[in-house]
Protein backbone atom coordinates (compact mmCIF):
# COMPACT_ATOMS: atom_id res chain seq x y z
CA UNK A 1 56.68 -26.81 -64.54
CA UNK A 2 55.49 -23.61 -66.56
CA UNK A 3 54.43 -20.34 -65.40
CA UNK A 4 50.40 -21.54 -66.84
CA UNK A 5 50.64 -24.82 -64.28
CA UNK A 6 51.56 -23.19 -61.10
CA UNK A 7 49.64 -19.57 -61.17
CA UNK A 8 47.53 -19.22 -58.00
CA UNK A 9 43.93 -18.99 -58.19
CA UNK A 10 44.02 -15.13 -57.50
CA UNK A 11 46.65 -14.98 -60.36
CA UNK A 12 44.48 -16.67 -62.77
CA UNK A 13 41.65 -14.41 -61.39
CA UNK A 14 43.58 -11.17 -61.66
CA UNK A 15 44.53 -11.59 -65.38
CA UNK A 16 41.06 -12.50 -66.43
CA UNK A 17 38.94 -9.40 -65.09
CA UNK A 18 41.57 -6.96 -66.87
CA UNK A 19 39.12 -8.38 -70.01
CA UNK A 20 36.24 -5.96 -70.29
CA UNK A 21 33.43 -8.43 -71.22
CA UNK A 22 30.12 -6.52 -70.02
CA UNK A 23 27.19 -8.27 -71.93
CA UNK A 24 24.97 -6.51 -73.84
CA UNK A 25 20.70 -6.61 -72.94
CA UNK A 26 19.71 -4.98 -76.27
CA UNK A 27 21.64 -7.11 -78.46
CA UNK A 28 20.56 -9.99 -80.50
CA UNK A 29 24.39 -11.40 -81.52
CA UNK A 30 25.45 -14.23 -80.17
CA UNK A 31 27.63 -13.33 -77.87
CA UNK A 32 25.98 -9.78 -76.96
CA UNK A 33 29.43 -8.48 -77.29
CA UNK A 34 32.03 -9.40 -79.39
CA UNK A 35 34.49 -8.34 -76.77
CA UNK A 36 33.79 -11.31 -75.15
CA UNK A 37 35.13 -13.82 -77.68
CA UNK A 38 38.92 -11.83 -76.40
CA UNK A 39 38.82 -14.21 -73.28
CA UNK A 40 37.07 -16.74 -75.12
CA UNK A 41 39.99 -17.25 -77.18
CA UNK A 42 42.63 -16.66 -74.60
CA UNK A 43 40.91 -19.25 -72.14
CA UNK A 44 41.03 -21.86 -75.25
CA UNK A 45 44.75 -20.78 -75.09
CA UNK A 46 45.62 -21.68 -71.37
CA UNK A 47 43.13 -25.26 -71.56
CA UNK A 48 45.69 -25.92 -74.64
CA UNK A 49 48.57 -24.95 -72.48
CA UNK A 50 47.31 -27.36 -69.73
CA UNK A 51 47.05 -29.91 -72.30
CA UNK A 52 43.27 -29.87 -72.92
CA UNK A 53 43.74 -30.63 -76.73
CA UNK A 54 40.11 -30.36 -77.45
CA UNK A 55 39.62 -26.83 -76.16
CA UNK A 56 37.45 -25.14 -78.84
CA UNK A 57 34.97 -22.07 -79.24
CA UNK A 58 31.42 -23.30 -80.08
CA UNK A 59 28.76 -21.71 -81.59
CA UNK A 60 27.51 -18.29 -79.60
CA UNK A 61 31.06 -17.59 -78.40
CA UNK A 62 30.72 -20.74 -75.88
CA UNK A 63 33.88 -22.37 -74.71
CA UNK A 64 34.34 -25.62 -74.64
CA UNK A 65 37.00 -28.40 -73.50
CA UNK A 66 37.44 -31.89 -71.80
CA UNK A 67 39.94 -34.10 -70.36
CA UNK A 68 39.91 -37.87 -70.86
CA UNK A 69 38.85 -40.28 -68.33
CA UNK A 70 41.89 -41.81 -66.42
CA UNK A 71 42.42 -45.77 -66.96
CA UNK A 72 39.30 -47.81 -65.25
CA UNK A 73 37.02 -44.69 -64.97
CA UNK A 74 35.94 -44.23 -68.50
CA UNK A 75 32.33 -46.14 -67.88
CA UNK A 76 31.58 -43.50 -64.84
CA UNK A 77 29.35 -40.56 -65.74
CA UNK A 78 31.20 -37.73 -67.12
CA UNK A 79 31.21 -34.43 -64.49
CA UNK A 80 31.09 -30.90 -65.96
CA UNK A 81 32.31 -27.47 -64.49
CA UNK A 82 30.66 -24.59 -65.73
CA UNK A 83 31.55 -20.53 -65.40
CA UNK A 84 30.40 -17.55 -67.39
CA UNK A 85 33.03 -15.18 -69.15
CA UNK A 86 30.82 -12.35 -69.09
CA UNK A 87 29.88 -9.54 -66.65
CA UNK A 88 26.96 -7.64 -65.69
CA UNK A 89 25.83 -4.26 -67.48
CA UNK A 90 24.56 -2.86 -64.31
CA UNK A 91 27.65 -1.29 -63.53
CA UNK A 92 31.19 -0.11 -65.40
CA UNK A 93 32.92 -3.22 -66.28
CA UNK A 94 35.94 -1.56 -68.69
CA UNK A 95 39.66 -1.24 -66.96
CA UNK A 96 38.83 -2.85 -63.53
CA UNK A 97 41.79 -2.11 -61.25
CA UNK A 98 41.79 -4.66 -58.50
CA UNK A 99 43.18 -3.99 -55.12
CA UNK A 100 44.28 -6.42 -52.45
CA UNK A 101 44.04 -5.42 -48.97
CA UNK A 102 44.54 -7.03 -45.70
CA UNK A 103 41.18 -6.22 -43.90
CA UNK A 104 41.47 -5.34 -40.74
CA UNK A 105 38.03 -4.28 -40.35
CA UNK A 106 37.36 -1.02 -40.58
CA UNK A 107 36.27 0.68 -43.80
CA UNK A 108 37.88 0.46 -46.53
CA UNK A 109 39.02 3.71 -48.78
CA UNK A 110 38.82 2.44 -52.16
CA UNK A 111 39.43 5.59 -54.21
CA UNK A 112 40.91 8.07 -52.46
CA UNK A 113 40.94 10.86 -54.98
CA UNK A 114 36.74 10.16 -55.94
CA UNK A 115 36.35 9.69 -51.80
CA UNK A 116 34.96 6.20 -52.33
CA UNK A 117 34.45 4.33 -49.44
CA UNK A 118 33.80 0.81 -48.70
CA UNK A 119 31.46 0.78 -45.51
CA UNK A 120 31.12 -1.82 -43.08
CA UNK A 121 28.38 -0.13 -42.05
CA UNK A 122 26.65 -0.95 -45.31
CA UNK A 123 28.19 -3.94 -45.86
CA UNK A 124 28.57 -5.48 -42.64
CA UNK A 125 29.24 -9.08 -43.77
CA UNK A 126 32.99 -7.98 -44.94
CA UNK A 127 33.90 -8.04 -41.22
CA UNK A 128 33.50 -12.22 -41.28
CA UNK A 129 36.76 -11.42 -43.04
CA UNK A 130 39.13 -9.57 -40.72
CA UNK A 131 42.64 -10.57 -41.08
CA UNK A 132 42.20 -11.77 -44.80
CA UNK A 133 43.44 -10.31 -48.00
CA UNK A 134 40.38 -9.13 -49.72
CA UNK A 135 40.06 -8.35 -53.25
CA UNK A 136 38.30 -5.23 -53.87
CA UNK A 137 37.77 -2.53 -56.64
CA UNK A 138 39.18 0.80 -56.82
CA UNK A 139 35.47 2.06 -56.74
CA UNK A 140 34.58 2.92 -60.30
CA UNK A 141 33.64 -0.54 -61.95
CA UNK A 142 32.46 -3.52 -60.94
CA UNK A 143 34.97 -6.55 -60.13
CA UNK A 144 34.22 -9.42 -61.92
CA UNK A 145 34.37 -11.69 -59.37
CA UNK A 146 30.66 -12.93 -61.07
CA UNK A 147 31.75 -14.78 -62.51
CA UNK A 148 35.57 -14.59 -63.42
CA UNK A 149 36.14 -16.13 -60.50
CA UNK A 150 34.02 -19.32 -61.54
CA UNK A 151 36.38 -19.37 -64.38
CA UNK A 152 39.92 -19.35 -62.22
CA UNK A 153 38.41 -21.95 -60.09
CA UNK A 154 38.12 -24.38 -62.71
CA UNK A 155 40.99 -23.35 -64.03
CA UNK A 156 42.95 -23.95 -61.00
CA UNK A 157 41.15 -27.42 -61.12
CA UNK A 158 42.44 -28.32 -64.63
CA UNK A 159 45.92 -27.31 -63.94
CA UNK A 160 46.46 -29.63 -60.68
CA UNK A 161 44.50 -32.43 -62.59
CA UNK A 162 46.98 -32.26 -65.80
CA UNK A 163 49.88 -31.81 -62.81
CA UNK A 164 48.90 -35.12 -60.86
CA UNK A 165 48.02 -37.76 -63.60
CA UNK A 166 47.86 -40.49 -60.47
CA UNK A 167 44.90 -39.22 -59.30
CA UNK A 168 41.73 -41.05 -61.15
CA UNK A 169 38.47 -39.50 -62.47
CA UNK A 170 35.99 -39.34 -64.82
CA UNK A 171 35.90 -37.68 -68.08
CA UNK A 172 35.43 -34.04 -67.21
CA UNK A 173 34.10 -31.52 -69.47
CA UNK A 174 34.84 -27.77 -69.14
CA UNK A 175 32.44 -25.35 -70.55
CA UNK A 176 32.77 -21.11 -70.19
CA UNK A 177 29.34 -19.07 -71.44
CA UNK A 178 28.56 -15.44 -72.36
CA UNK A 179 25.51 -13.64 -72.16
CA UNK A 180 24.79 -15.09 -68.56
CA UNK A 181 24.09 -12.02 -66.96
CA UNK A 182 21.10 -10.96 -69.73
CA UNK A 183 20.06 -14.45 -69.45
CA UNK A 184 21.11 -15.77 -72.71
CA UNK A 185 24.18 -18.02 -71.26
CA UNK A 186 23.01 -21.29 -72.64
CA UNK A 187 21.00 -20.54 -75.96
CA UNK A 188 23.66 -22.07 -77.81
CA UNK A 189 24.85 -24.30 -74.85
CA UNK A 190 25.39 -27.56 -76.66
CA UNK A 191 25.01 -30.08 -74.05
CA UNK A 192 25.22 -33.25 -76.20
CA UNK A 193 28.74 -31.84 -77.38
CA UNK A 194 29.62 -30.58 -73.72
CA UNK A 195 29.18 -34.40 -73.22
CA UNK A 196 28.70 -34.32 -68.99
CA UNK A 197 26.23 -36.45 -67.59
CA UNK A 198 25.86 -34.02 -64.33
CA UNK A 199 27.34 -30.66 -63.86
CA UNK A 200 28.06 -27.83 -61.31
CA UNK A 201 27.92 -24.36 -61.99
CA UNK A 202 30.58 -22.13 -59.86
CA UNK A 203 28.71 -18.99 -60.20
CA UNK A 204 27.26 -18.59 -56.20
CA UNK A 205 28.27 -16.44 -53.27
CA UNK A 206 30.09 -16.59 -49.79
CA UNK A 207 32.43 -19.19 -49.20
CA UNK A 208 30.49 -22.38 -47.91
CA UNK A 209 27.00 -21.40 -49.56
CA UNK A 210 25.44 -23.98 -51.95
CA UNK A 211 22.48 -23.62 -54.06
CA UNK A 212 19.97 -25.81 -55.70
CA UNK A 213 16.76 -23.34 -55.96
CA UNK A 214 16.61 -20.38 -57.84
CA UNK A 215 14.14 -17.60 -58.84
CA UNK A 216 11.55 -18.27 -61.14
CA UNK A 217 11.54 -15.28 -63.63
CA UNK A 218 10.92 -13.07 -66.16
CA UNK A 219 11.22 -9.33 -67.51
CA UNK A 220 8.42 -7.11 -68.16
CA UNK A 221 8.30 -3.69 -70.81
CA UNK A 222 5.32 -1.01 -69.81
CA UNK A 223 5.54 0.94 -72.59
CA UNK A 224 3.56 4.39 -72.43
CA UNK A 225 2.31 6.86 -75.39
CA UNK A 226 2.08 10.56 -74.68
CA UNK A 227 1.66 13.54 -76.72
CA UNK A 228 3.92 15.73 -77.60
CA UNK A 229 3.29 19.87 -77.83
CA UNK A 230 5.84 22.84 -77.49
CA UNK A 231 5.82 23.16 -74.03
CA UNK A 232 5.05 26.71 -73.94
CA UNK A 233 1.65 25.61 -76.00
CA UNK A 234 0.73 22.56 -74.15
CA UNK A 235 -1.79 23.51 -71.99
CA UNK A 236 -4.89 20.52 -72.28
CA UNK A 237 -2.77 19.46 -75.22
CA UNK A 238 0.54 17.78 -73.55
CA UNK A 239 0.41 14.20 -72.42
CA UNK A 240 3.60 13.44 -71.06
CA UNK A 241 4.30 9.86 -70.84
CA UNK A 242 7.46 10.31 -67.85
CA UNK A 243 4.83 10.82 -65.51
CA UNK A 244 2.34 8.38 -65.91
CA UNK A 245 5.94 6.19 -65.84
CA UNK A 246 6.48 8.11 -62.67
CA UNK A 247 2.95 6.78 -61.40
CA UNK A 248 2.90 3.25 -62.59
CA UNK A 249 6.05 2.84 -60.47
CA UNK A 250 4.57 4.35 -57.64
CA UNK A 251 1.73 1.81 -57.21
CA UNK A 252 4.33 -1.40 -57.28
CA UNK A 253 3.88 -2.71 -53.90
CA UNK A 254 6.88 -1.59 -52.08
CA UNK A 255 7.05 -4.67 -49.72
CA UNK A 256 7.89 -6.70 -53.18
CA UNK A 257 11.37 -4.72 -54.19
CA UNK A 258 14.24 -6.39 -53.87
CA UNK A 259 15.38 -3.91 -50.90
CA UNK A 260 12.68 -4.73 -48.57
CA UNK A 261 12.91 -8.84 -49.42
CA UNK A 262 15.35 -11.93 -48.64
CA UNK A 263 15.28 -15.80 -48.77
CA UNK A 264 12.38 -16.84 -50.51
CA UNK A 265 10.31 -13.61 -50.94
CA UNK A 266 9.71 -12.61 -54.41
CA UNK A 267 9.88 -9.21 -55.89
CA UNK A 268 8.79 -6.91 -58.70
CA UNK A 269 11.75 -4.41 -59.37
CA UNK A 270 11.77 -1.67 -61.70
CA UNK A 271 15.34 -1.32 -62.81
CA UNK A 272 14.83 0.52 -65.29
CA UNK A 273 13.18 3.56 -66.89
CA UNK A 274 13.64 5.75 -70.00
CA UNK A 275 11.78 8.56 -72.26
CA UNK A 276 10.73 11.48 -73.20
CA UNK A 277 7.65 13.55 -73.39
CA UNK A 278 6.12 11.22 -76.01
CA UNK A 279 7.03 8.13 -75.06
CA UNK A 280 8.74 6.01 -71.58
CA UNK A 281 9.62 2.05 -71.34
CA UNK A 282 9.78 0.80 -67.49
CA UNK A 283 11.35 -2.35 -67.46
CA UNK A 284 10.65 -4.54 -64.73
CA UNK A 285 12.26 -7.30 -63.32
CA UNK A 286 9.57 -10.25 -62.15
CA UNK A 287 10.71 -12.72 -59.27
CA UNK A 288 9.80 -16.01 -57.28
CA UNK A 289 10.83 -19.16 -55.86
CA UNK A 290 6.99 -20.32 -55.97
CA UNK A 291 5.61 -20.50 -59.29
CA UNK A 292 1.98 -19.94 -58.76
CA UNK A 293 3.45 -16.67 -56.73
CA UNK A 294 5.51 -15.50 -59.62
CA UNK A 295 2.30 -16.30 -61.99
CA UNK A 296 0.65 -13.88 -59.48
CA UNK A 297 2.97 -11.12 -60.09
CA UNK A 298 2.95 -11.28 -63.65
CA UNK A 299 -1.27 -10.82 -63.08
CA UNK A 300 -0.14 -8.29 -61.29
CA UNK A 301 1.23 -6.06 -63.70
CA UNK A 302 -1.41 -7.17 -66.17
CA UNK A 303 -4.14 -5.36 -63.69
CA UNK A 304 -2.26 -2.90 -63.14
CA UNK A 305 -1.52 -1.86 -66.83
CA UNK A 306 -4.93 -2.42 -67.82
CA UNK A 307 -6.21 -0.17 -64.84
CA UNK A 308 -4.09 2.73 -65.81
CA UNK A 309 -5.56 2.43 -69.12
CA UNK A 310 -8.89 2.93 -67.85
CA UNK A 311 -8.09 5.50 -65.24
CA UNK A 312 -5.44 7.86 -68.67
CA UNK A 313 -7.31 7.32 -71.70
CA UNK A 314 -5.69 10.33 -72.55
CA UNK A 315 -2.05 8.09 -72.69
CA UNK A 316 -1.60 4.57 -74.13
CA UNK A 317 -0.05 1.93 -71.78
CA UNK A 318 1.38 -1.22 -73.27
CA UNK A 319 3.16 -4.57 -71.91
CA UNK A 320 4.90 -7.30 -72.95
CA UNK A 321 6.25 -9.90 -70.54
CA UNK A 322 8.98 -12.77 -71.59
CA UNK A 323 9.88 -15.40 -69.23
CA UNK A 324 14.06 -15.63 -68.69
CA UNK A 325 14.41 -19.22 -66.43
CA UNK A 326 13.02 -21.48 -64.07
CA UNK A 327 13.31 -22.48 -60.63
CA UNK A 328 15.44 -25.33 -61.12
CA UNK A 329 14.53 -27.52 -58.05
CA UNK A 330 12.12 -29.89 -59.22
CA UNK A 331 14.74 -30.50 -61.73
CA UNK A 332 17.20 -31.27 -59.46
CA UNK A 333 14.96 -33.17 -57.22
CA UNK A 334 14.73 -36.15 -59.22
CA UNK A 335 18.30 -36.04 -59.40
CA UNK A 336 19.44 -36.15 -55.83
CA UNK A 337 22.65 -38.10 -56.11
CA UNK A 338 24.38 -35.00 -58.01
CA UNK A 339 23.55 -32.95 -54.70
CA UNK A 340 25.11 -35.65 -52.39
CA UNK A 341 28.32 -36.03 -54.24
CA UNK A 342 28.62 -31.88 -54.11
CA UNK A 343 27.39 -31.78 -50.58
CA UNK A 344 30.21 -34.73 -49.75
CA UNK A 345 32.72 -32.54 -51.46
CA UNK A 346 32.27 -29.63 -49.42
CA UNK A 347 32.37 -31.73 -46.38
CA UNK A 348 36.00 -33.30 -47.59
CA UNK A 349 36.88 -29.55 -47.96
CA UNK A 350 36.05 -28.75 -43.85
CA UNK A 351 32.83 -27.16 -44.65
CA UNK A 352 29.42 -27.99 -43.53
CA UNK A 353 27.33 -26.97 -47.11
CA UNK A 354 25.03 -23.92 -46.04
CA UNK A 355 22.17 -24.43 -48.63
CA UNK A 356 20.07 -21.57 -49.59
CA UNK A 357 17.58 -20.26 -52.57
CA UNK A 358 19.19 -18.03 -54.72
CA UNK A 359 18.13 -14.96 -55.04
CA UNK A 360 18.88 -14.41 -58.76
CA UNK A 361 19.34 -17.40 -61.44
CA UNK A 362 22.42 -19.34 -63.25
CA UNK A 363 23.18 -20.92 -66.38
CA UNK A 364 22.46 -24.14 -64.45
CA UNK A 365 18.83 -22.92 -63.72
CA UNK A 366 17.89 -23.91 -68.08
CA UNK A 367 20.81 -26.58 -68.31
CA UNK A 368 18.87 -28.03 -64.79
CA UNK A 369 15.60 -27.85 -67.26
CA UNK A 370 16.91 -29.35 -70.28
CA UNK A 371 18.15 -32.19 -68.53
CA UNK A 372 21.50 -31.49 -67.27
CA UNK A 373 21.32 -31.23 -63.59
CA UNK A 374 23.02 -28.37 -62.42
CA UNK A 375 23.58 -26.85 -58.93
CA UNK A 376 25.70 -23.58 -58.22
CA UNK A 377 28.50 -24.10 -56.23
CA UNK A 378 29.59 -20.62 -54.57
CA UNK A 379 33.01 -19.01 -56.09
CA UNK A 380 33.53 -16.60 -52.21
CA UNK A 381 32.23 -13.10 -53.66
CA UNK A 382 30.01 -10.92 -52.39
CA UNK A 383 28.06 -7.35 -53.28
CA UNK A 384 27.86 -8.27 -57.53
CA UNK A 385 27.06 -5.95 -60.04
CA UNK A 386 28.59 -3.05 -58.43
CA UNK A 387 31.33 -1.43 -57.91
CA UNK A 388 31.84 -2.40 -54.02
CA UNK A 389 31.75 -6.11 -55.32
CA UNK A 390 35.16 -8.11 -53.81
CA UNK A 391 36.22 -11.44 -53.09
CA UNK A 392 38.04 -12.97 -50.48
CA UNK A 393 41.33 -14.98 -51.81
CA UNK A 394 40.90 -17.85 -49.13
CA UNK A 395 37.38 -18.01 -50.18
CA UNK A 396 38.87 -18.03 -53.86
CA UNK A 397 40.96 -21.23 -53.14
CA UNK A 398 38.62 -22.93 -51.29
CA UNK A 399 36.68 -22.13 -54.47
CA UNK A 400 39.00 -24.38 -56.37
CA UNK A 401 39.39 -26.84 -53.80
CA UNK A 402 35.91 -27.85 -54.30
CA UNK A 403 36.49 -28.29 -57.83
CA UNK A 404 39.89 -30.23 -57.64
CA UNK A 405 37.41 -32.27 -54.89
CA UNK A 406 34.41 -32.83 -57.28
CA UNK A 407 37.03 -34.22 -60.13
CA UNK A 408 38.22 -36.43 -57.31
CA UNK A 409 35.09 -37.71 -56.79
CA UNK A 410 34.11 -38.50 -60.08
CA UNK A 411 35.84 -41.44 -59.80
CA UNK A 412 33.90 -42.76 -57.03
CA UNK A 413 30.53 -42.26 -59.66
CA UNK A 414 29.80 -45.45 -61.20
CA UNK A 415 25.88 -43.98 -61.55
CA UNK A 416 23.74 -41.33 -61.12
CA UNK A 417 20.88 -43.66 -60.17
């Protein structure tokens, strides 16, 4: 057997996040980042190893491969698996250094020489964990457990398919997207070429968690005018546009930030802000399970701009607003077999499926919309886009049980209906 066939998941994890393939929000290439296409080519690389002939970059950087149904399955509906390569720009994502460490609880010194700690007070869901090896930064990037982890899951899937040719299943189709994390994962998601009739995204949370609901949202630029004058000479002549920035983030309604929310609650969250004297950009993020709610927001900031208008003449306020994605629940309503065959494999895997909204969005969020249906199975990390992100390795195999389950399944799928 070769060294590509029998890596553990946490192997095939490990070499993956030493890629630095932070996306890019200001970009308009496809990917964001041309560093990305470096694990898009080496992931065609392993599927060939593991005998996926047709393993291919698409268009956009998107990766995609498949592997034949067995004999007296190739009428069943084709299954997809679905990861993202790339990782979020909210925090450092070049030269991760991974750490495992047997938790036994307590904090967790993950940089001694910058004194970075890991804090159960902070992060008190870590101690569900005592007495595992944990997978954790070294405190000064980000993981990339979101969603590299997707990727060694389904990886680890492919390799004991190709590895036990007895076992039957449908065609299943492998597929790897940038860009997810500036929600551009599926522009160039060819779904007709991807060829799945149903699909599961392994892009979600804690071991056990399963999600079928996401945010509906959208990303909104206040842009504000001042006037600039040498400071010493400004007096009634300076209009200085970081303040009025200053003030229009003041009056967003503090029970609606993503630190004073959970489950289904919305949010408006400023997560950004820039400028100088003459001109700022707020960017805000816009959030909610309910659409008529999230519609309500982006009023919201519609009022709000035009009232601070009215109130400084003396600056100029301007927004734009641009949807991202869509809850993907009604979607995946009127396809509620694909949630009972997931929820079935989770149940063959010892788990009871804990189903909850996601707080965030997927690739599987548009593919749900364009007719794909698409739920998020989780991949066992926790605390994304920062630097005190980690991952459990059982949760990581069980990860890839699920996905070795799912491809078992598939053979079982003689309809969707």
């Amino acid at each position: 057997m070769s060294t590509v066939e029998s890596m553990s998941t946490t192997e095939r994890f490990l070499q993956y996040v030493a890629f630095d393939t932070q996306s890019v929000r200001e970009s308009t290439t496809a990917p964001s980042a041309e560093k990305e296409l470096a694990l898009a080519a080496f992931l065609v690389d392993e599927l060939k190893a593991l005998g996926v002939e047709d393993a291919r970059i698409g268009e956009g950087g998107v990766v995609y491969g498949s592997i034949p149904a067995t004999p007296g399955c190739e009428a069943n509906p084709a299954i997809g698996f679905i990861a993202h390569m790339d990782t979020s720009p909210d925090a450092p994502g070049a030269n991760a250094r991974p750490q495992i460490v047997r938790y036994d609880g307590g904090d967790v010194t993950l940089n001694v020489e910058k004194d970075i700690v890991f804090s159960v007070g902070q992060f008190p869901d870590i101690l569900k964990y005592k007495g595992q090896d944990v997978i954790f930064t070294d405190g000064t990037t980000l993981l990339g457990a979101d969603d590299k982890a997707g990727i060694a899951e389904i990886m680890q899937m492919v390799a004991w398919i190709k590895t036990h040719p007895e076992v039957p299943h449908a065609r299943l189709c492998i597929g790897f997207t940038p860009d997810e994390e500036v929600a551009r994962g599926t522009e160039n998601f060819d779904i007709p070429l991807f060829g799945a009739a149903y699909a599961y995204t392994f892009d979600g949370g804690e071991i056990g968690t399963l999600e079928s609901e996401n945010f509906n949202a959208g990303t909104a630029l206040v842009t504000i005018r001042g006037v600039g004058v040498h400071p010493g000479l400004s007096k009634g002549k300076m209009v200085n546009s970081v303040r009025y920035a200053a003030r229009l983030i003041d009056r967003l309604p503090i029970d609606q930030a993503p630190e004073t929310t959970e489950g289904h609650e919305g949010f408006l969250h400023p997560n950004m802000a820039k400028g100088t004297v003459v001109e700022s950009v707020v960017r805000i993020l816009v959030r909610d399970h309910n659409r008529a709610l999230y519609e309500e927001k982006k009023a919201f900031l519609v009022k709000l701009v035009d009232e601070m208008s009215a109130e400084f003449p003396e600056a100029k306020f301007s927004l734009e607003i641009k949807d991202s994605y869509e809850n993907m629940k009604p979607y995946l309503d009127k396809a509620p077999k694909v949630l009972e065959i997931v929820r079935a494999a989770y149940r063959a895997c010892g788990m009871e499926p804990q189903e909850e909204p996601i707080r965030g969005g997927t690739d599987g969020a548009r593919l749900s919309v364009r007719g794909l249906p698409c739920p998020n199975v989780f991949t066992g990390g926790m605390n994304f886009h920062g630097v005190y992100e980690c991952i459990p390795v059982k949760s990581l195999d069980k990860g890839a049980e699920v996905a070795v389950m799912l491809a078992k399944k598939s053979a079982e799928v003689t309809s969707l209906q």
